[in-house]
N, C-alpha and C. Protein backbone atom coordinates (compact mmCIF):
# COMPACT_ATOMS: atom_id res chain seq x y z
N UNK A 1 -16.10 -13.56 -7.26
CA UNK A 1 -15.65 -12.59 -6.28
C UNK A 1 -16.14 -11.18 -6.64
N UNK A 2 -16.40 -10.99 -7.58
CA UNK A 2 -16.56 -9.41 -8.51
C UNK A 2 -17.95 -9.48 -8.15
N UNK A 3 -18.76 -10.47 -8.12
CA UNK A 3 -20.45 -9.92 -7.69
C UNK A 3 -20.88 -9.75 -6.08
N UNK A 4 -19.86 -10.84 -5.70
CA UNK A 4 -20.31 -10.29 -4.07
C UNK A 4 -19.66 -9.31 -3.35
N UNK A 5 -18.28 -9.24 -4.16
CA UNK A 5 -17.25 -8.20 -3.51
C UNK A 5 -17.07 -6.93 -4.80
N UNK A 6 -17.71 -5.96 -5.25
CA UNK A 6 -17.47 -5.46 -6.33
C UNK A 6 -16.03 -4.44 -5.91
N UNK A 7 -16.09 -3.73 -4.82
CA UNK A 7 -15.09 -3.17 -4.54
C UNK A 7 -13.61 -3.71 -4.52
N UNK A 8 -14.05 -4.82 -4.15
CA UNK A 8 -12.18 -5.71 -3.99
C UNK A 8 -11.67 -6.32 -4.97
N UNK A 9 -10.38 -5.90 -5.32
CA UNK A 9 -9.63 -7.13 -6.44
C UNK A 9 -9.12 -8.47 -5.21
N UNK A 10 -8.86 -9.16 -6.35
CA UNK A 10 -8.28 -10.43 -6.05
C UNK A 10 -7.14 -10.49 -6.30
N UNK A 11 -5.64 -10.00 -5.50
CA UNK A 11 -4.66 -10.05 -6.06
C UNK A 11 -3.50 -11.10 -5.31
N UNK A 12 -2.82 -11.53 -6.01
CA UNK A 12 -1.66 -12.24 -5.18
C UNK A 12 -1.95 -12.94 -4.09
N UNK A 13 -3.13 -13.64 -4.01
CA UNK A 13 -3.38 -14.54 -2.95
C UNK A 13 -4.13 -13.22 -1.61
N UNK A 14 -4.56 -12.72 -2.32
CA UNK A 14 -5.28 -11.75 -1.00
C UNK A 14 -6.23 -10.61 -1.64
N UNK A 15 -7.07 -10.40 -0.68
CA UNK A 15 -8.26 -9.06 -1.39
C UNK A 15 -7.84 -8.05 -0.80
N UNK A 16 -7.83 -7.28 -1.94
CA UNK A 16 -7.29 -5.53 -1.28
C UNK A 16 -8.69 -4.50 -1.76
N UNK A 17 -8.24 -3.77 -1.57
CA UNK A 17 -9.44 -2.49 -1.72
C UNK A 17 -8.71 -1.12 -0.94
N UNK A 18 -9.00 0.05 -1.56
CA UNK A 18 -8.21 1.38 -0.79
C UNK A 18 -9.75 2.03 -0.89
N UNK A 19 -9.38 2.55 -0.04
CA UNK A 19 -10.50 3.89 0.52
C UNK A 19 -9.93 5.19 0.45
N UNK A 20 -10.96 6.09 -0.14
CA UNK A 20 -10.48 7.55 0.21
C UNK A 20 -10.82 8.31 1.56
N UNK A 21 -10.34 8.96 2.32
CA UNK A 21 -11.22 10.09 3.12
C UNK A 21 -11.30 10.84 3.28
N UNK A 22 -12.04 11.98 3.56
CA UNK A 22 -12.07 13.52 3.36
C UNK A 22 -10.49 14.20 4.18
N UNK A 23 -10.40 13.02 5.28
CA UNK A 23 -9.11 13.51 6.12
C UNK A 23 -8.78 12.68 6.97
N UNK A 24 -7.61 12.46 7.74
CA UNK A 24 -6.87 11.89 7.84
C UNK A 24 -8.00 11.31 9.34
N UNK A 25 -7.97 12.35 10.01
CA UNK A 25 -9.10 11.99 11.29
C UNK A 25 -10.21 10.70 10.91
N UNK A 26 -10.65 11.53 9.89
CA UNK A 26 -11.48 10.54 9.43
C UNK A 26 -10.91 8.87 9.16
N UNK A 27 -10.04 9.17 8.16
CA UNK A 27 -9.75 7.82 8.29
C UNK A 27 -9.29 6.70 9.52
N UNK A 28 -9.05 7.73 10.39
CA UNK A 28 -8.27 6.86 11.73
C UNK A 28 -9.68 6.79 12.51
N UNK A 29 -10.90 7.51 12.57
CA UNK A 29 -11.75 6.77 13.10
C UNK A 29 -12.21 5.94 12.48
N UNK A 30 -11.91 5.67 11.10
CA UNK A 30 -13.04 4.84 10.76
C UNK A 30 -12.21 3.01 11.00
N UNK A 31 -10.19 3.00 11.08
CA UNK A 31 -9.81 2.58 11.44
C UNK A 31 -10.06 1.43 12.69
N UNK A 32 -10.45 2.74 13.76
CA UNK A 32 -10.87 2.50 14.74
C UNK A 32 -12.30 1.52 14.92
N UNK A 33 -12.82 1.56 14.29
CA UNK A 33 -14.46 0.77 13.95
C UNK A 33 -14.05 -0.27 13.11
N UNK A 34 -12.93 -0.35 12.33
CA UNK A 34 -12.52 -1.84 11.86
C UNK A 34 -12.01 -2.52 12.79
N UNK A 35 -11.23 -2.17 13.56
CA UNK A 35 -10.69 -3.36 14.82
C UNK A 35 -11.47 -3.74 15.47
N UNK A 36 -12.48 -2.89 16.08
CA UNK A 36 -13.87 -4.01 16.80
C UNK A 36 -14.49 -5.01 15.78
N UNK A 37 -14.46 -4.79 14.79
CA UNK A 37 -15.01 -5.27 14.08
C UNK A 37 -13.96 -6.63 13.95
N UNK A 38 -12.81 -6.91 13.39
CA UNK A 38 -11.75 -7.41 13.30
C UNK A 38 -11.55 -8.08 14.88
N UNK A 39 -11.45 -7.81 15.72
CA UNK A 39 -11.76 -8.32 16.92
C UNK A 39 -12.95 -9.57 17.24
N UNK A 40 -13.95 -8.86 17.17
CA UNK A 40 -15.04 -9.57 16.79
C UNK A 40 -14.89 -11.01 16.27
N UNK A 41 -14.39 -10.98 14.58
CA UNK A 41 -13.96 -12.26 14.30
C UNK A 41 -12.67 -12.96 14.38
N UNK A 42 -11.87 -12.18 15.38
CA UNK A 42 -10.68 -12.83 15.63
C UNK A 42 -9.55 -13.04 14.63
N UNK A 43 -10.24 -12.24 13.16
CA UNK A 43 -9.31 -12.09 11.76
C UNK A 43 -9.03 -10.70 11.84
N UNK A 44 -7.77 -10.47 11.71
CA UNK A 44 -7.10 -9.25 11.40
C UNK A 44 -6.38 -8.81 10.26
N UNK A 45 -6.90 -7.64 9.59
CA UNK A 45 -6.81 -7.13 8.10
C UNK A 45 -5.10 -6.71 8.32
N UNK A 46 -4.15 -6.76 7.07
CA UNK A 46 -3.17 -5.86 7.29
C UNK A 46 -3.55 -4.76 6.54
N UNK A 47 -3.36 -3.27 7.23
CA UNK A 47 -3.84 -2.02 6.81
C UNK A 47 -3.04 -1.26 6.46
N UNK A 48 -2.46 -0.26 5.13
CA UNK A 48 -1.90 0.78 4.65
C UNK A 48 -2.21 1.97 4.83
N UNK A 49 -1.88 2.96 5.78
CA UNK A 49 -2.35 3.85 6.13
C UNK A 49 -1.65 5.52 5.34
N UNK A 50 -2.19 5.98 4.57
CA UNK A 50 -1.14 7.09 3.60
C UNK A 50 -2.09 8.60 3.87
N UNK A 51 -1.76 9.19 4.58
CA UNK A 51 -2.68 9.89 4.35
C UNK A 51 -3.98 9.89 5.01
N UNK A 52 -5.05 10.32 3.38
CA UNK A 52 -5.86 10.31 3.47
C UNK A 52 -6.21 9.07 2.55
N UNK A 53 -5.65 8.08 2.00
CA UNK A 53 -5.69 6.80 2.17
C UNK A 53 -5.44 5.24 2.64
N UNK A 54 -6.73 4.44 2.72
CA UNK A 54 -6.61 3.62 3.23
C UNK A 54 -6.75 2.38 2.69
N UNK A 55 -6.07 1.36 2.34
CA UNK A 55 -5.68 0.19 1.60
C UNK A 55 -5.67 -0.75 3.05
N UNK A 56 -6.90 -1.61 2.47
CA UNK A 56 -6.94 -3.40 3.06
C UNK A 56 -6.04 -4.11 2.07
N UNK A 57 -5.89 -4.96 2.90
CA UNK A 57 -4.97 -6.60 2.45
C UNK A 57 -5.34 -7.52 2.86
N UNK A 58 -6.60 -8.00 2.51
CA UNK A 58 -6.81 -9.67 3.36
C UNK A 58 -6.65 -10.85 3.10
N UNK A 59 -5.95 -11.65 4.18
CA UNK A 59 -5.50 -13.00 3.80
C UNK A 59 -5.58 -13.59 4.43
N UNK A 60 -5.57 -15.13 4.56
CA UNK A 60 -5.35 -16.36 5.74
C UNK A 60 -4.06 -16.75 5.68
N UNK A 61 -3.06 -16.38 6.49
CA UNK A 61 -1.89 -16.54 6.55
C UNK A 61 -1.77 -17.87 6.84
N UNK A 62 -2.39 -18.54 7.38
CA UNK A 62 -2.09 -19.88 7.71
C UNK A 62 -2.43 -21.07 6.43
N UNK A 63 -3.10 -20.25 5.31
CA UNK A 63 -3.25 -20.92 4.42
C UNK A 63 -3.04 -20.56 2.71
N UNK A 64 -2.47 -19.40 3.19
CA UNK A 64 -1.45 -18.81 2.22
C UNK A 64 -2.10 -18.45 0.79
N UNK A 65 -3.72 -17.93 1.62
CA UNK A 65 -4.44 -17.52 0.25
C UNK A 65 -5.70 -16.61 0.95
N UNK A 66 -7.01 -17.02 0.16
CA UNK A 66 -8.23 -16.02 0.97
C UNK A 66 -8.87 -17.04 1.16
N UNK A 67 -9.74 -17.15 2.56
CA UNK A 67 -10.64 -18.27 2.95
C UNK A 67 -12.10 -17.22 3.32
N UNK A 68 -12.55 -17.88 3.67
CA UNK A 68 -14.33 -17.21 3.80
C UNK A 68 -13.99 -16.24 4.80
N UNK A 69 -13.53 -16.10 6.32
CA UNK A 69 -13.08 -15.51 7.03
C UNK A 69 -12.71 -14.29 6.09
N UNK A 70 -11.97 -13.94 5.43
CA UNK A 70 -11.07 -12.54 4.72
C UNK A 70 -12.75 -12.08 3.67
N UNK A 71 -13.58 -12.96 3.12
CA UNK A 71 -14.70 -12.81 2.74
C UNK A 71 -15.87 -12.30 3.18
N UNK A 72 -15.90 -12.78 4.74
CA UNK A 72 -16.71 -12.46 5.91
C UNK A 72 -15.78 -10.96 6.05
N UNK A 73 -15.15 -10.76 6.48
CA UNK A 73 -14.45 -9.17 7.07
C UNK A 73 -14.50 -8.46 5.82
N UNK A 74 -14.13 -8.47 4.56
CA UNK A 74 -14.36 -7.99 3.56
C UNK A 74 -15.41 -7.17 3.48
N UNK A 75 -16.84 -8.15 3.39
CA UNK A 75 -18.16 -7.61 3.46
C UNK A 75 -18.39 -6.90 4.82
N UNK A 76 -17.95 -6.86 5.99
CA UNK A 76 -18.21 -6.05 7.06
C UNK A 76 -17.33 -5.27 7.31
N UNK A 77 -16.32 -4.72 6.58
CA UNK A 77 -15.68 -3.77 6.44
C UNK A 77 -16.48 -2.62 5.37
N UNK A 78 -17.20 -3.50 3.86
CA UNK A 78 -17.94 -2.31 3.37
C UNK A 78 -19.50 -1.82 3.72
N UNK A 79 -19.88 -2.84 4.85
CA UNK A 79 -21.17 -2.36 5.53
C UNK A 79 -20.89 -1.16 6.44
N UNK A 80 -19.68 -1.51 6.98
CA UNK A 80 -18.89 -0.24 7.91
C UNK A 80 -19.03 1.05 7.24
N UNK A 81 -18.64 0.99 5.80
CA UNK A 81 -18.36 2.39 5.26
C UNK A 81 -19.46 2.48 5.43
N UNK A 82 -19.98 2.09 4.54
CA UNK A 82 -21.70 2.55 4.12
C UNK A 82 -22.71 2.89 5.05
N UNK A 83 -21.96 2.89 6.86
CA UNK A 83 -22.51 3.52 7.64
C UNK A 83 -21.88 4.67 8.00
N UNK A 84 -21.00 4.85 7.49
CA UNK A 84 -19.73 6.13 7.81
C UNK A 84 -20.11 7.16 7.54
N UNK A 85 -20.16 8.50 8.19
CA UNK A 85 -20.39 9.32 6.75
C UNK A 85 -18.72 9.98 6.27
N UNK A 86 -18.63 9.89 5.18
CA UNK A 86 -17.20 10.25 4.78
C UNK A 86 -17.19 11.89 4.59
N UNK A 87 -18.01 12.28 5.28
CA UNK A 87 -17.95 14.24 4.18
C UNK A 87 -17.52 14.69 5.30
């Protein structure tokens, strides 16, 4: 998990990862570009919203752990940033 996902731990049956953002705007658009995205594959992240941080939680609730799906959104959640600009 650490080579394809370097950003995400593996915790408690789910991958998390927090984001910083310059500001709060920011983070709620970039919000906004995860649900199409999340839409898209019909998997939906639970999201922590603090601020100017932002904490994923992904899981397969129906299987009470992480399946490729939370793997798949994972990785297209950090292609997302990496098109973002955060400044």
């Amino acid at each position: 998990m650490k080579t394809s996902l370097p950003e995400w731990e593996l915790k408690d049956k789910h991958l998390e990862r927090t984001i910083e953002f310059p500001s709060y705007l920011k983070l709620i658009e970039f919000v906004n570009t995860i649900t199409s995205v999340a839409e898209s594959l019909n998997h939906h992240p639970d999201m922590d919203i603090r601020y100017k941080k932002l904490k994923f939680y992904l899981s397969t609730h129906d299987l009470d752990g992480v399946s490729t799906l939370d793997v798949e959104l994972a990785k297209k959640i950090d292609i997302a940033l990496a098109q973002t600009t955060r400044k």
